[in-house]
PDB file of N, CA and C in Angstrom:
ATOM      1  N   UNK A   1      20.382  -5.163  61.831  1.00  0.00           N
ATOM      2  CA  UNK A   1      19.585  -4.159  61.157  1.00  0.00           C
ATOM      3  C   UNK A   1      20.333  -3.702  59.901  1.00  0.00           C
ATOM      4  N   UNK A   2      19.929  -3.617  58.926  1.00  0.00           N
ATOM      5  CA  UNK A   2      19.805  -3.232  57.458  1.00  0.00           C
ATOM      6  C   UNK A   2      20.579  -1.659  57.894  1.00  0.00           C
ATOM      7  N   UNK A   3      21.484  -0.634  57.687  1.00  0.00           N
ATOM      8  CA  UNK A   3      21.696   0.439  57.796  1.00  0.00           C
ATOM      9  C   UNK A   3      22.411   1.262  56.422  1.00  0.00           C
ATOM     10  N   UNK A   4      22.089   1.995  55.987  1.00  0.00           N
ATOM     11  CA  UNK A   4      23.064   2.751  55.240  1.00  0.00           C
ATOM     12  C   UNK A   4      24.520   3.402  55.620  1.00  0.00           C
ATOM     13  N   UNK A   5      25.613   2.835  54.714  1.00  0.00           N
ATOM     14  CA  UNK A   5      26.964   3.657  55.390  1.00  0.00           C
ATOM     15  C   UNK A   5      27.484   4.892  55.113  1.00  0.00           C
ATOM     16  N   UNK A   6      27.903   5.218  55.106  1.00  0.00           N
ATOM     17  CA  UNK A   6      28.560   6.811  54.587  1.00  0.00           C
ATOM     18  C   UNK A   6      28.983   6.905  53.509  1.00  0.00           C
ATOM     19  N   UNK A   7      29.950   5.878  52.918  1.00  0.00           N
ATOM     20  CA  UNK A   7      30.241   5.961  51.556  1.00  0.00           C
ATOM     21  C   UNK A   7      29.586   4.877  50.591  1.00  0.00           C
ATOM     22  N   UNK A   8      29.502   5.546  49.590  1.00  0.00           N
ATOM     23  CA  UNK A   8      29.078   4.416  48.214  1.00  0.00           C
ATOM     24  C   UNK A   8      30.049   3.145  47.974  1.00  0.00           C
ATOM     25  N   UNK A   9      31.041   2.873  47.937  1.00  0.00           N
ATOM     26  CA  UNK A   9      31.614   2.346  47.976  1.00  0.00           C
ATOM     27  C   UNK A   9      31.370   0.755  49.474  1.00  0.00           C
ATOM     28  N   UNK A  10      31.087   1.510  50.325  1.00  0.00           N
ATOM     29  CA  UNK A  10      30.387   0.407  51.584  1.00  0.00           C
ATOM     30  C   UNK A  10      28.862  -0.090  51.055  1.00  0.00           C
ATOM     31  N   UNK A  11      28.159   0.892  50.632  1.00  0.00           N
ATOM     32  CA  UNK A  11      27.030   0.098  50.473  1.00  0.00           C
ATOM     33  C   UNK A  11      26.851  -0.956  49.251  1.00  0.00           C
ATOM     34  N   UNK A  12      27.800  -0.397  48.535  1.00  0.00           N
ATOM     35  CA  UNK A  12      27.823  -1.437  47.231  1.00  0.00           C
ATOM     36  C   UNK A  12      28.661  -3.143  47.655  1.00  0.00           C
ATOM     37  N   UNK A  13      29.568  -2.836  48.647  1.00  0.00           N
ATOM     38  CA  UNK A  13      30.021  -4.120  49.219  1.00  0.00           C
ATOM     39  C   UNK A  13      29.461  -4.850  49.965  1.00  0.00           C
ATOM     40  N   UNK A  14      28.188  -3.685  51.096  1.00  0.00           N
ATOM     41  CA  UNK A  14      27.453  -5.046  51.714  1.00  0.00           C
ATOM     42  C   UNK A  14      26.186  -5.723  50.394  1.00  0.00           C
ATOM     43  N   UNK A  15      25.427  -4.799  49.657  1.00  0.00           N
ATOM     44  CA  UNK A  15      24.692  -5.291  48.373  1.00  0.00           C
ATOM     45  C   UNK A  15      25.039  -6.241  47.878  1.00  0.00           C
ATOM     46  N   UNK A  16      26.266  -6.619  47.177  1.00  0.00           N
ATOM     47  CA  UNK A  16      27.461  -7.686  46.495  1.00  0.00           C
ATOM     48  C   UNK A  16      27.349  -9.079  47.786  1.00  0.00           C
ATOM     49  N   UNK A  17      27.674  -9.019  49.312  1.00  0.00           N
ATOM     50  CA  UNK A  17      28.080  -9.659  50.157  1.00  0.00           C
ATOM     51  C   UNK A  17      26.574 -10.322  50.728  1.00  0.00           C
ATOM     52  N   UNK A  18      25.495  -9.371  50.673  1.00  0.00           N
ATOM     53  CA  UNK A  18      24.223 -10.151  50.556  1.00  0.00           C
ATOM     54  C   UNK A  18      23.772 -10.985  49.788  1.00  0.00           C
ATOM     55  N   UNK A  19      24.110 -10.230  48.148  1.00  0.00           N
ATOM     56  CA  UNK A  19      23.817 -10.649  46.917  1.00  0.00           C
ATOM     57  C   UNK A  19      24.301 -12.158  47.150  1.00  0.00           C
ATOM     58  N   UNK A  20      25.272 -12.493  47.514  1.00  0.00           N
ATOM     59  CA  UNK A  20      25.932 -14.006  47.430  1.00  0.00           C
ATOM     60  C   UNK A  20      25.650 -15.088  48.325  1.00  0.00           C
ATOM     61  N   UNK A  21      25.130 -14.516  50.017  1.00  0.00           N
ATOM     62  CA  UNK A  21      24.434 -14.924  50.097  1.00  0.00           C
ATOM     63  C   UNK A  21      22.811 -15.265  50.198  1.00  0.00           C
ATOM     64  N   UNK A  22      22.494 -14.158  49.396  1.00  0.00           N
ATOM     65  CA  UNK A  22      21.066 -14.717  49.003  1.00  0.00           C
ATOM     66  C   UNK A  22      21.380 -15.859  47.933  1.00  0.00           C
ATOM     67  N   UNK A  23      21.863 -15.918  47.196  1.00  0.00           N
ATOM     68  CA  UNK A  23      22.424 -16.925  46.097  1.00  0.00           C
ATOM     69  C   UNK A  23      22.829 -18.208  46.828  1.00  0.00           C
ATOM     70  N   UNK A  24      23.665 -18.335  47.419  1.00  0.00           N
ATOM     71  CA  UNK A  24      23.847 -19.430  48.467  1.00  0.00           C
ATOM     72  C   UNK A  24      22.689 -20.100  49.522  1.00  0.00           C
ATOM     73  N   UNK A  25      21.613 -19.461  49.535  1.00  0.00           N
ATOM     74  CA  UNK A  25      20.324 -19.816  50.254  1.00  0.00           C
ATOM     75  C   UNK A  25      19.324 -20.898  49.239  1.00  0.00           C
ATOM     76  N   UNK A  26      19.712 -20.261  48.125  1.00  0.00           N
ATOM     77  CA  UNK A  26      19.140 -20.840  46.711  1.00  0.00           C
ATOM     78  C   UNK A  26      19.392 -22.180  46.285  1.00  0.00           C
ATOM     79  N   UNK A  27      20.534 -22.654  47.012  1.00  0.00           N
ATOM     80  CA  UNK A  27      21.020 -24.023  46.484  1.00  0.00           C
ATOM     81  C   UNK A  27      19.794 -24.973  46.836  1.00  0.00           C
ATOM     82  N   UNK A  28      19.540 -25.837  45.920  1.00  0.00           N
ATOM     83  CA  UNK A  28      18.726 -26.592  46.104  1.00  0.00           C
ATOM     84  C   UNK A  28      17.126 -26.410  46.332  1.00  0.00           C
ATOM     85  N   UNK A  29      17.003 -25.468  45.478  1.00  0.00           N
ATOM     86  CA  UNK A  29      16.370 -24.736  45.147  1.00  0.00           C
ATOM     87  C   UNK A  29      14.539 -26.170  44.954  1.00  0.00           C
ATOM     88  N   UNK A  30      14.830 -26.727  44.294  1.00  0.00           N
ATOM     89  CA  UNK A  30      13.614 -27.745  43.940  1.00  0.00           C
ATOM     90  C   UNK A  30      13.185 -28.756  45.072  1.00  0.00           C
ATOM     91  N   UNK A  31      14.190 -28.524  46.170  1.00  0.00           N
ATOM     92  CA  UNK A  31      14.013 -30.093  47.120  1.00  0.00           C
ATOM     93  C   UNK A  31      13.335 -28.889  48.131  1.00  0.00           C
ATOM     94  N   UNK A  32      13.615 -27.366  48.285  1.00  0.00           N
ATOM     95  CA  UNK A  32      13.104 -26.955  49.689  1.00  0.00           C
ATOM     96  C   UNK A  32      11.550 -26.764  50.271  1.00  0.00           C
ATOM     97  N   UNK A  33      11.875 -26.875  51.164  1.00  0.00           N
ATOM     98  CA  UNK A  33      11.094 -27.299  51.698  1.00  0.00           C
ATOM     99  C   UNK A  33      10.188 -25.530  52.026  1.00  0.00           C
ATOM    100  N   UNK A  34       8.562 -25.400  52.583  1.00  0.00           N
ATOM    101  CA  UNK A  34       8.073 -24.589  52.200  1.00  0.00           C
ATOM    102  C   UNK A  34       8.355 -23.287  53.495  1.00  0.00           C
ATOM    103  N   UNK A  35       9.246 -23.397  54.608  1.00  0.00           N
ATOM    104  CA  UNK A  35      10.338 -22.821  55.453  1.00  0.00           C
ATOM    105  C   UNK A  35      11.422 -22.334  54.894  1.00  0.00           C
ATOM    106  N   UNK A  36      11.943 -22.963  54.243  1.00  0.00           N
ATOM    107  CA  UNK A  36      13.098 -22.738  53.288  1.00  0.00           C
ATOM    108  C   UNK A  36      12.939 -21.749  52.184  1.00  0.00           C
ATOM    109  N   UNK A  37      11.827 -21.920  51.682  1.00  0.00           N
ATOM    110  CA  UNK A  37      11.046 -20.719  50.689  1.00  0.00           C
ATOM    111  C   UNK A  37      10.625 -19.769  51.458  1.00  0.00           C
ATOM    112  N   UNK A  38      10.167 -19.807  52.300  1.00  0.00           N
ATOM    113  CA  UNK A  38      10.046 -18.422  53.086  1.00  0.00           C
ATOM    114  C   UNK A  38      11.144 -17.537  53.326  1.00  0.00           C
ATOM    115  N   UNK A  39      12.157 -18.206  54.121  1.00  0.00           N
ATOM    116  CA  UNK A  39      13.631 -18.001  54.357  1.00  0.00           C
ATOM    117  C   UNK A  39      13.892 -17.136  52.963  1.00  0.00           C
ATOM    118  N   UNK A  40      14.387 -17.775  51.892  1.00  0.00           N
ATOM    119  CA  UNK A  40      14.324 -17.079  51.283  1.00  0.00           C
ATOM    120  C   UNK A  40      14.003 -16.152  50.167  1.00  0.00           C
ATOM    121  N   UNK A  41      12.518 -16.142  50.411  1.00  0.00           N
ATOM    122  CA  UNK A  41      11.730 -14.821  49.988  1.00  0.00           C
ATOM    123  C   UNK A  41      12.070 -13.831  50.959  1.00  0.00           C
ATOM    124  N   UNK A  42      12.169 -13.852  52.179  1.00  0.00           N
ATOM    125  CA  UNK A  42      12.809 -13.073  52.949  1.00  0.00           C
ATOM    126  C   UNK A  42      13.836 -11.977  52.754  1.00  0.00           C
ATOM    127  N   UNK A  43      14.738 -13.245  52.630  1.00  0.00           N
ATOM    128  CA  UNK A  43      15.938 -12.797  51.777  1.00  0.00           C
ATOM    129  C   UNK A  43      16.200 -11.611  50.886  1.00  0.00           C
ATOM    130  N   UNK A  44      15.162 -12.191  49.426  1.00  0.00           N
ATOM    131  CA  UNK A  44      15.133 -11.010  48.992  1.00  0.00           C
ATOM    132  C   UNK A  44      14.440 -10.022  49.060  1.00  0.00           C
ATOM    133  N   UNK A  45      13.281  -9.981  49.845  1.00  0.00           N
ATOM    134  CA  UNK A  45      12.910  -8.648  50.242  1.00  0.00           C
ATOM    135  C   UNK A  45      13.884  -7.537  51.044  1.00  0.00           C
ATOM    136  N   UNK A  46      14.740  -8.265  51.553  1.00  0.00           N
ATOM    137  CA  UNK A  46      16.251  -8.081  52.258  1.00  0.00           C
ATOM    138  C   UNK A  46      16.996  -7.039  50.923  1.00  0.00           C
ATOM    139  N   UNK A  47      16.871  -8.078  50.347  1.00  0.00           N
ATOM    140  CA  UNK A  47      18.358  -7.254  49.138  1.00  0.00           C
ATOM    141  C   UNK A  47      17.691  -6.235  48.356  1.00  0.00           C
ATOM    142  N   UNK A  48      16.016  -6.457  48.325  1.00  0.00           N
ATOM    143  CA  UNK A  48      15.705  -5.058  47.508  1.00  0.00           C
ATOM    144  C   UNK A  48      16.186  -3.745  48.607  1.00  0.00           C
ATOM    145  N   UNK A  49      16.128  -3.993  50.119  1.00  0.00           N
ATOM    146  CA  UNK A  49      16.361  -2.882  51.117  1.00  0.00           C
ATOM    147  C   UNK A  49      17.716  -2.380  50.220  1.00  0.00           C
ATOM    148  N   UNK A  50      18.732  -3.450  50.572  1.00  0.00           N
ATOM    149  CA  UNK A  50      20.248  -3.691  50.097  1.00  0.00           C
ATOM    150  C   UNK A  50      20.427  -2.125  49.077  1.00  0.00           C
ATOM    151  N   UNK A  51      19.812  -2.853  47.975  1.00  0.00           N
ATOM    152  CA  UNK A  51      19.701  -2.184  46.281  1.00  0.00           C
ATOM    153  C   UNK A  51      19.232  -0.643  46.410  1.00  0.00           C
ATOM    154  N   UNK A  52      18.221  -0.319  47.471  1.00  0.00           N
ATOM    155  CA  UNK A  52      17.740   1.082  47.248  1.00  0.00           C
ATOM    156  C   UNK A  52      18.826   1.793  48.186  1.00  0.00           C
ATOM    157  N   UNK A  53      19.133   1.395  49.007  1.00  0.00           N
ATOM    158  CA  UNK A  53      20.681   2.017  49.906  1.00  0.00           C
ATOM    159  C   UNK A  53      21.308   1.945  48.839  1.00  0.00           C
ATOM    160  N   UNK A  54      21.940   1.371  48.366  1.00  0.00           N
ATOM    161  CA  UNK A  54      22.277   1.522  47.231  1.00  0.00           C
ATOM    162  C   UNK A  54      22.313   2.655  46.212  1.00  0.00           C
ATOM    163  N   UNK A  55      21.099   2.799  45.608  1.00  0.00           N
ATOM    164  CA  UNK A  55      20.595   3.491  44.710  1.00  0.00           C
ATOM    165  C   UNK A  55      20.422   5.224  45.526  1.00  0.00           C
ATOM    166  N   UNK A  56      20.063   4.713  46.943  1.00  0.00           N
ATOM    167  CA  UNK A  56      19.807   5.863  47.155  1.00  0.00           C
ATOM    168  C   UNK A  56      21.978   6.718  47.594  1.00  0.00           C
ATOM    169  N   UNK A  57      22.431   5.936  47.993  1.00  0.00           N
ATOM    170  CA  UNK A  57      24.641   6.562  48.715  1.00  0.00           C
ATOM    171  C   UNK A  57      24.657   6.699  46.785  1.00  0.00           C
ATOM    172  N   UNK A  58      24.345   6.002  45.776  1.00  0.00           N
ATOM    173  CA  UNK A  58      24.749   6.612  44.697  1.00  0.00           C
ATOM    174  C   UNK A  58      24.427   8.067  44.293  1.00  0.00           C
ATOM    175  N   UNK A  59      23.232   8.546  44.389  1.00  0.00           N
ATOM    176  CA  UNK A  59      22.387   9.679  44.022  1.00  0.00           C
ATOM    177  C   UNK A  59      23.325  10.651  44.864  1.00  0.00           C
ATOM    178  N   UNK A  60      23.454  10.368  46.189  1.00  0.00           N
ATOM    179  CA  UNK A  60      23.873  11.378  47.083  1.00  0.00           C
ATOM    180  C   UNK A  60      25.667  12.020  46.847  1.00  0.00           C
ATOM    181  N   UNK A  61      25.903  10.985  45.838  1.00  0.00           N
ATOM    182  CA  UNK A  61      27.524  11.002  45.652  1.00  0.00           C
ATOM    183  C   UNK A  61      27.495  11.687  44.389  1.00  0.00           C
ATOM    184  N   UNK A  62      26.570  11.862  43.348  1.00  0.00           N
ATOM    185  CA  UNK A  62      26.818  12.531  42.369  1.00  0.00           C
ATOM    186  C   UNK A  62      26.166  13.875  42.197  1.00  0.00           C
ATOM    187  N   UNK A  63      27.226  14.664  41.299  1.00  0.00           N
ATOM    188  CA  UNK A  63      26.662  16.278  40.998  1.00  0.00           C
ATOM    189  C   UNK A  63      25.090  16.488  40.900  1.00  0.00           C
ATOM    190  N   UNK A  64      24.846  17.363  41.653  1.00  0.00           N
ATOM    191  CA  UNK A  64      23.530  17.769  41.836  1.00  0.00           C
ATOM    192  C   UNK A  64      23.083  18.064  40.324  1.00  0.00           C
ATOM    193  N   UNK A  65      21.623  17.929  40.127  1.00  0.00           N
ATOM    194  CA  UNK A  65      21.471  17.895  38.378  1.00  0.00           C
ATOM    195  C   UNK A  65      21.840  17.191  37.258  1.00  0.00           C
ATOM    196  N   UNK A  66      22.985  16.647  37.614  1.00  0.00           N
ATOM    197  CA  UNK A  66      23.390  15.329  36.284  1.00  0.00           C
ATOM    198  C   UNK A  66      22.200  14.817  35.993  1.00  0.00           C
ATOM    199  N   UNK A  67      21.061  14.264  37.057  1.00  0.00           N
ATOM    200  CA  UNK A  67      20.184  13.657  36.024  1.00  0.00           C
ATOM    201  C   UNK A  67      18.784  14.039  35.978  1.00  0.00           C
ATOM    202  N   UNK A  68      18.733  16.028  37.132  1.00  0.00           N
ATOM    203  CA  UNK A  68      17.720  16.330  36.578  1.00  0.00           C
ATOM    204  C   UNK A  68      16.788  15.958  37.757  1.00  0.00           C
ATOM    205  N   UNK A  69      17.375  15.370  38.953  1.00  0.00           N
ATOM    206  CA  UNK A  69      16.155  15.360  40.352  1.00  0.00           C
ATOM    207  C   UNK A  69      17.424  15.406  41.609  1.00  0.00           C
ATOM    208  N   UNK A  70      16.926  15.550  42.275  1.00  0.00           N
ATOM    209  CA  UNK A  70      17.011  15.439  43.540  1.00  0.00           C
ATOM    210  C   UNK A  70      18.022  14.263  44.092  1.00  0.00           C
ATOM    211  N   UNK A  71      18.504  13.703  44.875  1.00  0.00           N
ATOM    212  CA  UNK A  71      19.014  12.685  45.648  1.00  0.00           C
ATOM    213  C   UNK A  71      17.435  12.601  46.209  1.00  0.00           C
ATOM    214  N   UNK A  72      17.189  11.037  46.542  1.00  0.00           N
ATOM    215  CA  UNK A  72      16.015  10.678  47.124  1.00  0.00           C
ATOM    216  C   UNK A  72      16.384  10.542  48.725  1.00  0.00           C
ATOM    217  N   UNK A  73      15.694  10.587  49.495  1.00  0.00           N
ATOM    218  CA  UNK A  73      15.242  10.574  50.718  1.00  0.00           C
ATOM    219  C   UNK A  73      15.839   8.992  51.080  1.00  0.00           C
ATOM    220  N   UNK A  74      17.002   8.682  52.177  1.00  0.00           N
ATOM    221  CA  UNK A  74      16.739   7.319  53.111  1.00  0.00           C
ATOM    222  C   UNK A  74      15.706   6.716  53.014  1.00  0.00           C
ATOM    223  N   UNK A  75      15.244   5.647  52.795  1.00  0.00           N
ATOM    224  CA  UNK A  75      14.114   5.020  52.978  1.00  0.00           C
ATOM    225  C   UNK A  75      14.065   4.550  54.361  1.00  0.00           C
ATOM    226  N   UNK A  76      13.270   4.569  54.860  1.00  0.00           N
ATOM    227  CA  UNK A  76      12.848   3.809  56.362  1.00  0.00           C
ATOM    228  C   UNK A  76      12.830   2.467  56.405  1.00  0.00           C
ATOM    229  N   UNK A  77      13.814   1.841  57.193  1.00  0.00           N
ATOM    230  CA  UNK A  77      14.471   0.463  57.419  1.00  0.00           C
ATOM    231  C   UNK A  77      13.682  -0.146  58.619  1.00  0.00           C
ATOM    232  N   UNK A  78      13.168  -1.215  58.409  1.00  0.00           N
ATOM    233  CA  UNK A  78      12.627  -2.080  59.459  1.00  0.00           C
ATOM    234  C   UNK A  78      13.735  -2.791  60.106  1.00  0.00           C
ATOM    235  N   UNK A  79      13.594  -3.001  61.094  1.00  0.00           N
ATOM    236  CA  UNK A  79      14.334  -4.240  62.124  1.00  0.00           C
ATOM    237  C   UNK A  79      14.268  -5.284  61.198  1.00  0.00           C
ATOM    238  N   UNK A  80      15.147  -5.965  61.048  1.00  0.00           N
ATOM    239  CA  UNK A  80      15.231  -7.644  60.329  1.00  0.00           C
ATOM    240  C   UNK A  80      16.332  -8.393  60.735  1.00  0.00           C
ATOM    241  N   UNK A  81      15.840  -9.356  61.465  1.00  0.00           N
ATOM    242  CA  UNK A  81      16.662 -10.172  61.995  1.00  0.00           C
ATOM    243  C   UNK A  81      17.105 -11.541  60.361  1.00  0.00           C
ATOM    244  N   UNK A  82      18.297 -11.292  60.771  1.00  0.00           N
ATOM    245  CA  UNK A  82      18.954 -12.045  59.129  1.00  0.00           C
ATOM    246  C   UNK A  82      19.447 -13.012  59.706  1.00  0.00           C
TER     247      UNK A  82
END
């Protein structure tokens, strides 16, 4: 399961550690087969989760008001078997 960690610093390392292998899923990109494209479209519907954990341990780590909203809300994480 996809989870958010406590510090910014963790979520930006699993983001990066997905990021590479979603990239590594990619090889061979023209021969795959239409399983393989699923796989990984998957994927990155995966790393957008990744990116808004992300976006969201950044917001929560900086001075309230710097940019004028709120820290956003956790987003609600589905089960995903990876």
């Amino acid at each position: 399961m996809i989870e958010k960690k406590e510090l910014l610093s963790e979520n930006l390392k699993d983001f990066m550690d997905y990021s590479i292998e979603v990239l590594k899923s990619m090889d061979g990109t023209p021969e795959h087969t239409p399983e393989e494209q699923e796989l990984v479209n998957a994927k990155i519907q995966n790393l957008k989760i990744y990116l808004k954990l992300l976006e969201v341990s950044y917001n929560e780590n900086t001075p309230q008001g710097s940019i004028g909203k709120a820290p956003a809300e956790t987003p609600a994480i589905p089960d995903i078997v990876i």
